[in-house]
C-alpha atoms as a PDB file:
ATOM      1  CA  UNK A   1      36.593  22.169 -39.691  1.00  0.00           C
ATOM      2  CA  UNK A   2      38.984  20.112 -37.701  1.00  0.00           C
ATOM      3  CA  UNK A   3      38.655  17.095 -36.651  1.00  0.00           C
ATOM      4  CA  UNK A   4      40.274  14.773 -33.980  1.00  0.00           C
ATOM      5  CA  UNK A   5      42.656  12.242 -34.247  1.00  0.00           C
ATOM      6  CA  UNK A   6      40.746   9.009 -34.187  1.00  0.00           C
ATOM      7  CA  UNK A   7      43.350   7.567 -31.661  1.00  0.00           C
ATOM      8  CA  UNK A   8      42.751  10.256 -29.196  1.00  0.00           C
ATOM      9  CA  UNK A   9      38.943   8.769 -28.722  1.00  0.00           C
ATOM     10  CA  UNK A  10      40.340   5.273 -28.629  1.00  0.00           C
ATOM     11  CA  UNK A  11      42.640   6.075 -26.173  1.00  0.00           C
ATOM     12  CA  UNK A  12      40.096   7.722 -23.637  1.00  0.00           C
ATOM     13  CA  UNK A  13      38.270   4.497 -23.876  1.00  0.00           C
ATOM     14  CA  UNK A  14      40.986   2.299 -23.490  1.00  0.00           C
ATOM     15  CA  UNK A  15      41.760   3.610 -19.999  1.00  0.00           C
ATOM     16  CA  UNK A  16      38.479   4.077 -19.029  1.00  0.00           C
ATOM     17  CA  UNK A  17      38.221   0.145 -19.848  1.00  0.00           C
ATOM     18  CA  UNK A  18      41.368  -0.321 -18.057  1.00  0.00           C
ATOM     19  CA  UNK A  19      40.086   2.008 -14.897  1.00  0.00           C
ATOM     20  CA  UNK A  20      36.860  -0.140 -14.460  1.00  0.00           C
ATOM     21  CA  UNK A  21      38.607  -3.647 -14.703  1.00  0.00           C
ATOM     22  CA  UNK A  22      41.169  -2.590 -12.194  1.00  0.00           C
ATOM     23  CA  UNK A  23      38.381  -1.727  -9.589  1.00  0.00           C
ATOM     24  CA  UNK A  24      36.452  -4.921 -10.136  1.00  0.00           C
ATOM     25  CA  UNK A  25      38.346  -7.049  -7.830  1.00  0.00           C
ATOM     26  CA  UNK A  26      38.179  -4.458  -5.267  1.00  0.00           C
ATOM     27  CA  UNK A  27      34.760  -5.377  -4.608  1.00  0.00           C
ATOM     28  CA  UNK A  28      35.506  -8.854  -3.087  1.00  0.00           C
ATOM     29  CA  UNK A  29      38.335  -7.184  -0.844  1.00  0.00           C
ATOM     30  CA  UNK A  30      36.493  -4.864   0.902  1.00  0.00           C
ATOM     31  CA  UNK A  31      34.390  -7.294   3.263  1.00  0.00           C
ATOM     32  CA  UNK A  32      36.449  -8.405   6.505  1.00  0.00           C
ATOM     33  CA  UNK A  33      36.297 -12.322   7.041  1.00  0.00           C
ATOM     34  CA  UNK A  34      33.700 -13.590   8.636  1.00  0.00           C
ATOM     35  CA  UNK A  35      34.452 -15.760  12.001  1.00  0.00           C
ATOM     36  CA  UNK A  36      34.805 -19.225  11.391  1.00  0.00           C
ATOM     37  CA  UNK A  37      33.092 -21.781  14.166  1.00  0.00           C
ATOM     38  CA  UNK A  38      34.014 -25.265  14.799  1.00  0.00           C
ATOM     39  CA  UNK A  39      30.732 -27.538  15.299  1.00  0.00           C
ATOM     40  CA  UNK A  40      31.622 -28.032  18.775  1.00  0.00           C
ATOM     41  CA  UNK A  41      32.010 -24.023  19.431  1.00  0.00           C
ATOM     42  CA  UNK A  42      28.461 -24.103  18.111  1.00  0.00           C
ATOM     43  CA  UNK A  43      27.183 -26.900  20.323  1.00  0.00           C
ATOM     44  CA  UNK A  44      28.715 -25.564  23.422  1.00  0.00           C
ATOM     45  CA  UNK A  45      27.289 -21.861  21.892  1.00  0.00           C
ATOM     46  CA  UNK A  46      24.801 -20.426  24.900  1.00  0.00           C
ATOM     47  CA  UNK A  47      22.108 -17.575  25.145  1.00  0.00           C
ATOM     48  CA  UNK A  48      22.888 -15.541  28.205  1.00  0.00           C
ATOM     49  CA  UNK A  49      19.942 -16.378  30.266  1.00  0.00           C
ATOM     50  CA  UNK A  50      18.432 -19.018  28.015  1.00  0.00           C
ATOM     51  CA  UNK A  51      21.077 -22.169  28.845  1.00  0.00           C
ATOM     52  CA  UNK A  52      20.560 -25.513  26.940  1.00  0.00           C
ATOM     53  CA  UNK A  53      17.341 -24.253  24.911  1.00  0.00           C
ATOM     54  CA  UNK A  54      18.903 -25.698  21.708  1.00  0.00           C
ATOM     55  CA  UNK A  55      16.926 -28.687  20.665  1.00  0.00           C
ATOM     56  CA  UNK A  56      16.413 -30.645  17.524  1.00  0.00           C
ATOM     57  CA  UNK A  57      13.330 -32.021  16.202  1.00  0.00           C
ATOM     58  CA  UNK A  58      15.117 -35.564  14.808  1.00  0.00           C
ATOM     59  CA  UNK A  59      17.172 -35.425  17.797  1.00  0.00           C
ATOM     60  CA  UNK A  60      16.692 -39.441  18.560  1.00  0.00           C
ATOM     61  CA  UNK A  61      18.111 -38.776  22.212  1.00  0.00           C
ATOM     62  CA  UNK A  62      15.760 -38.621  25.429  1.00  0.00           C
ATOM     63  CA  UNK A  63      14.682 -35.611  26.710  1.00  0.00           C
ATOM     64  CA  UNK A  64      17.041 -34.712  29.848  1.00  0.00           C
ATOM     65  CA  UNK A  65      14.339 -35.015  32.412  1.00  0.00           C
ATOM     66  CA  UNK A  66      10.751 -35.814  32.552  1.00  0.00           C
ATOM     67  CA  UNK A  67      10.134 -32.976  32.229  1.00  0.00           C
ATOM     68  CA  UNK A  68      12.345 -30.749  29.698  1.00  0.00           C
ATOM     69  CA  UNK A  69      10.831 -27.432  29.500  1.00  0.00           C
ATOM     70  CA  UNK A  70      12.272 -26.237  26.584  1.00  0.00           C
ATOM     71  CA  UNK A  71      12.074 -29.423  24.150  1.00  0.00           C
ATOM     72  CA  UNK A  72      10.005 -28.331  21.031  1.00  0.00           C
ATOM     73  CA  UNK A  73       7.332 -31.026  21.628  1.00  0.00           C
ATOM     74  CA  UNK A  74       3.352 -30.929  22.070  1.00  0.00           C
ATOM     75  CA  UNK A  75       0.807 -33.583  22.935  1.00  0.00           C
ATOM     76  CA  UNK A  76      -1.911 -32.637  21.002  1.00  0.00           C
ATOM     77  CA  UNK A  77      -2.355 -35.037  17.673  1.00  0.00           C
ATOM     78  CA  UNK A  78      -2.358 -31.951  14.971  1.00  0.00           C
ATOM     79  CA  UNK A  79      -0.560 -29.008  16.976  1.00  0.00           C
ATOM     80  CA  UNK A  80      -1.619 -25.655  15.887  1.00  0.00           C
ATOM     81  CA  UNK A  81       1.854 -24.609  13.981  1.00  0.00           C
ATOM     82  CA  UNK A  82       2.123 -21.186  12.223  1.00  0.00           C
ATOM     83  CA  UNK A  83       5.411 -20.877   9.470  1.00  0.00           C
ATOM     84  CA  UNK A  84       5.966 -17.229   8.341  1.00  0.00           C
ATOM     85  CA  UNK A  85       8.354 -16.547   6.031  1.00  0.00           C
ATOM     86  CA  UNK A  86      10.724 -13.570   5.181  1.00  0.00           C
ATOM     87  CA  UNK A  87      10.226 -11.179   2.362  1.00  0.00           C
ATOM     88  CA  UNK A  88      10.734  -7.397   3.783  1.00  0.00           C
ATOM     89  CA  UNK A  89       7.922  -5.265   3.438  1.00  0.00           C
ATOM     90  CA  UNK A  90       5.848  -8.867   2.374  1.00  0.00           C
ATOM     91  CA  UNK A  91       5.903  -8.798   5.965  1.00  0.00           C
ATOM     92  CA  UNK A  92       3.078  -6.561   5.917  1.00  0.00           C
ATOM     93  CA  UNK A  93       1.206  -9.258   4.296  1.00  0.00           C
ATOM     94  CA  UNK A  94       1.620 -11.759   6.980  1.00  0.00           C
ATOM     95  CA  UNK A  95       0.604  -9.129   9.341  1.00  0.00           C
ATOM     96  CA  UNK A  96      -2.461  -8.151   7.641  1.00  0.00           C
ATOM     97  CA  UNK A  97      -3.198 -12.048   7.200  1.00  0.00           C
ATOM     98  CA  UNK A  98      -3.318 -12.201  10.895  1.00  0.00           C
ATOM     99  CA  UNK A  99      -4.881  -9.480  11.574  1.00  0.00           C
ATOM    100  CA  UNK A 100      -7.886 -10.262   9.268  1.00  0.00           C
ATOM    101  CA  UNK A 101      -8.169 -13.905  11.035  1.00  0.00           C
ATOM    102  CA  UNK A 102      -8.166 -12.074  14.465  1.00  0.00           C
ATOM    103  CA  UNK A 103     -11.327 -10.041  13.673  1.00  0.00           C
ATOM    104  CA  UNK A 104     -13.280 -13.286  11.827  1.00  0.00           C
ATOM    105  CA  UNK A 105     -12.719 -14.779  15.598  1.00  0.00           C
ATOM    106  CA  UNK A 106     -11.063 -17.663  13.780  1.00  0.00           C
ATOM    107  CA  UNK A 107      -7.504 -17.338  14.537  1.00  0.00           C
ATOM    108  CA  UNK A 108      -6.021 -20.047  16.569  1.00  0.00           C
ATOM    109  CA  UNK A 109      -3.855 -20.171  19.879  1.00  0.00           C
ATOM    110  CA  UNK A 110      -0.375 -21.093  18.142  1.00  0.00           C
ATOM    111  CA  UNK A 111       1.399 -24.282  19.507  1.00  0.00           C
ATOM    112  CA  UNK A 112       4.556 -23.124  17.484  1.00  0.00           C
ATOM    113  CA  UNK A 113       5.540 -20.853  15.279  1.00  0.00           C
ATOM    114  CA  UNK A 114       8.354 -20.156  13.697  1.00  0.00           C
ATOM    115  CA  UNK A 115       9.723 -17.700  11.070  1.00  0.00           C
ATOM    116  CA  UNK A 116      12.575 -16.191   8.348  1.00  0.00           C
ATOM    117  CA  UNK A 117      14.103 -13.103   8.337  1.00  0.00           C
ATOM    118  CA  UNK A 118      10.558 -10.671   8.716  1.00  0.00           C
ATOM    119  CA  UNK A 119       8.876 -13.455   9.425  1.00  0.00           C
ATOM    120  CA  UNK A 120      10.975 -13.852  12.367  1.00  0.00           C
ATOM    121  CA  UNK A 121      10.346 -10.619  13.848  1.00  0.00           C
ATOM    122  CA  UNK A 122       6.702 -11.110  13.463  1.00  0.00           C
ATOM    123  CA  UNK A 123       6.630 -14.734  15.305  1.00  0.00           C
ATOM    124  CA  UNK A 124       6.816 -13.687  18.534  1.00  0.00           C
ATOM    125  CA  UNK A 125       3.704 -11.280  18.353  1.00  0.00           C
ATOM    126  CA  UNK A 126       1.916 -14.259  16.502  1.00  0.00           C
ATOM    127  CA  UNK A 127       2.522 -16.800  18.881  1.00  0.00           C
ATOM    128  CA  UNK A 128       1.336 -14.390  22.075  1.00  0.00           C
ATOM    129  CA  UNK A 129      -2.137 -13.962  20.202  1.00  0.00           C
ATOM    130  CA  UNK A 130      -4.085 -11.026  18.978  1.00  0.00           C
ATOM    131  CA  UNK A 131      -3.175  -8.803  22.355  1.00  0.00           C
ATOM    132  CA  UNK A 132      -0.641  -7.708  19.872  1.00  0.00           C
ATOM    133  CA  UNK A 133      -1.999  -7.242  16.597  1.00  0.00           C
ATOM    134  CA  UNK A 134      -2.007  -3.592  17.140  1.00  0.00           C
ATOM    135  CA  UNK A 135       1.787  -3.634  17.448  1.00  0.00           C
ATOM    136  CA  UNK A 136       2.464  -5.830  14.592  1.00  0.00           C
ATOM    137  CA  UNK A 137       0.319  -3.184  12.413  1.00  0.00           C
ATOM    138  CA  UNK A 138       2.050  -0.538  14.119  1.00  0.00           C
ATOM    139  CA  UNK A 139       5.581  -1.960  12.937  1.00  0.00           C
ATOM    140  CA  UNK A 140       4.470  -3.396   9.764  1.00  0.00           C
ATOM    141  CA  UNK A 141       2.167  -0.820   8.049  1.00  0.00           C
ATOM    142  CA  UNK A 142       3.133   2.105   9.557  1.00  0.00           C
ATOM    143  CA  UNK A 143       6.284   3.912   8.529  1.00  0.00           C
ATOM    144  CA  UNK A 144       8.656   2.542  10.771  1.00  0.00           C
ATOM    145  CA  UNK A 145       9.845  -0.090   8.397  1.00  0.00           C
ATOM    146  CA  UNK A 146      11.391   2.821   5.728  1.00  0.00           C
ATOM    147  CA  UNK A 147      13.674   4.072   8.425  1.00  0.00           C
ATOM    148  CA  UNK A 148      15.553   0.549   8.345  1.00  0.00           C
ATOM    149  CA  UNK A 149      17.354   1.228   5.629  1.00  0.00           C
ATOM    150  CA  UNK A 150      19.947   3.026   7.053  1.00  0.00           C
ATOM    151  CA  UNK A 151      22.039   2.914   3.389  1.00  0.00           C
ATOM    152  CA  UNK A 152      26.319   2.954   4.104  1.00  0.00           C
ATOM    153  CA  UNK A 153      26.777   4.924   1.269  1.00  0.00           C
ATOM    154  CA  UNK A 154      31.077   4.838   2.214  1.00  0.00           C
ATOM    155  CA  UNK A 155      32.043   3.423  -1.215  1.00  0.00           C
ATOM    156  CA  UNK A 156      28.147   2.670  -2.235  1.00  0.00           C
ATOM    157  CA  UNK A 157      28.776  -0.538   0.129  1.00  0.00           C
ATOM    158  CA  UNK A 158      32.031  -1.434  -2.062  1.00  0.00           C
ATOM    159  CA  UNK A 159      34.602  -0.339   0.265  1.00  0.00           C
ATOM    160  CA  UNK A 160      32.632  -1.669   3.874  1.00  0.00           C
ATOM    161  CA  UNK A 161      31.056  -4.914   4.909  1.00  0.00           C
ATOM    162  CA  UNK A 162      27.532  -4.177   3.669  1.00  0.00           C
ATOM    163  CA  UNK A 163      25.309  -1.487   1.880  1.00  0.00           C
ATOM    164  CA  UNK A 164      23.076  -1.281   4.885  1.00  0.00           C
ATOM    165  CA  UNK A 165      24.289  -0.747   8.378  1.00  0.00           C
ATOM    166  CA  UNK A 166      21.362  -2.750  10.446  1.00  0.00           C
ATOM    167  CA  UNK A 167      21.523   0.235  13.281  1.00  0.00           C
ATOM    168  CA  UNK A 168      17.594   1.048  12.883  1.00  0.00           C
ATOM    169  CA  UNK A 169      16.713  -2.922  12.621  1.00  0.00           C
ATOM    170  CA  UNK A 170      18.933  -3.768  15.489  1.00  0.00           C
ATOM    171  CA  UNK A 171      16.951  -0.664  17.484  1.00  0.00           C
ATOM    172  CA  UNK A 172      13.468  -1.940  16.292  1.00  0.00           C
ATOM    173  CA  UNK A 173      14.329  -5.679  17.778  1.00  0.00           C
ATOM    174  CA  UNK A 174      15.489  -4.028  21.075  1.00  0.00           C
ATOM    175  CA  UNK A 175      12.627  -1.865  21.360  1.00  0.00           C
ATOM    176  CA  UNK A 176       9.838  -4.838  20.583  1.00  0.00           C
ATOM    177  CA  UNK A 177      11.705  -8.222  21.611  1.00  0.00           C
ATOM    178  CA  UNK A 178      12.139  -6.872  25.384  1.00  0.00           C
ATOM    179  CA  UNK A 179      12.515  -8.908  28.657  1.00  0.00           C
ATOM    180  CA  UNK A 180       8.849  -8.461  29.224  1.00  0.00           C
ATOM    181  CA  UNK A 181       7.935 -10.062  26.063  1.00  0.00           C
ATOM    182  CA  UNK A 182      10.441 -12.722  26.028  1.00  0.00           C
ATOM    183  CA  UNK A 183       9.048 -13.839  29.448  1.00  0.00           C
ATOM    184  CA  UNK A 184       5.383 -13.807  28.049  1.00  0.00           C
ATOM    185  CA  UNK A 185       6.745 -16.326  25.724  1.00  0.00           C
ATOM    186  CA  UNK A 186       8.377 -18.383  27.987  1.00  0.00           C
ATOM    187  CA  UNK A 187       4.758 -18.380  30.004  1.00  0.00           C
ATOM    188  CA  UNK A 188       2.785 -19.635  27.139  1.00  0.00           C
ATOM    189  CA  UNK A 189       5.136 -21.786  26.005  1.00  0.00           C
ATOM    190  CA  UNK A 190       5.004 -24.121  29.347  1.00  0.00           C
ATOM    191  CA  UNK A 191       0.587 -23.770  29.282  1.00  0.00           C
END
């Protein structure tokens, strides 16, 4: 019986080593550069339709007017404040949370809230009240939130920006945050 030259089996390794450690760095290429802002390109920064919203709790300057619509301020002693945070599908949780409170009769009539990544998408609904429970549900526990992952298998996410392509979560905010809604908020925000 013949055997193989024990060089022939290092060799094979040795480029299959050297394969790999060339395409490491190729990793960090792929990405394009992200744009760079200037702190005054990001104070002047606008939303279309929203002008001069941007405010800043420790902001120690006066509000523009008496009476500044859009300055994140409340009279009441203890405000009713809601913080969600992110965590994916966890956002399920928060949903269910609120849910649960709705049907006790307990839940409160949110002063602010504010949230993070998932959380974010769910603050609007929470801060118009348990009117939209059933849509929160609907996006949260249904199966709506599998089709988000809309993988960029080009290169397994190596040879393009990301792994995911945020098409189906940019369609989902679209759909749900829509003029209507935005101007519901903008109504309970100034009761």
């Amino acid at each position: 019986m013949r055997r193989a030259p024990v060089f022939v089996g290092a060799w094979s390794s040795l480029m299959a080593l050297c394969v790999l450690v060339s395409l490491l760095p190729l990793g960090g290429c792929a990405a394009p550069a992200r744009p760079k802002y200037t702190a005054s390109e990001a104070a002047r920064a606008q939303i279309l339709g929203f002008e001069n919203i941007r405010a800043h709790v420790d902001d120690q300057r006066p509000p523009k007017s008496v009476y500044d619509p859009w300055r994140p301020v409340t009279d009441k002693d203890k405000p009713a404040m809601l913080a969600i945070s992110g965590g994916g599908a966890g956002g399920a949780f928060s949903v269910g949370i609120l849910s649960a409170w709705s049907e006790l009769g307990s839940r409160p009539s949110f002063d602010v809230v504010t949230g993070v990544s998932t959380g974010a998408l769910i603050a609007p609904f929470a801060f118009l009240g348990s009117e939209y429970d059933e849509r929160l549900r609907s996006l949260f526990l249904s199966e709506e939130p599998r089709s988000l992952v809309d993988i960029n298998w080009r290169g397994l996410g190596v040879l393009s920006a990301s792994l995911l392509q945020g098409d189906a979560l940019r369609e989902m905010v679209e759909d749900n945050i829509t003029a209507g809604i935005l101007s519901h908020i903008a109504r309970e925000h100034r009761a």
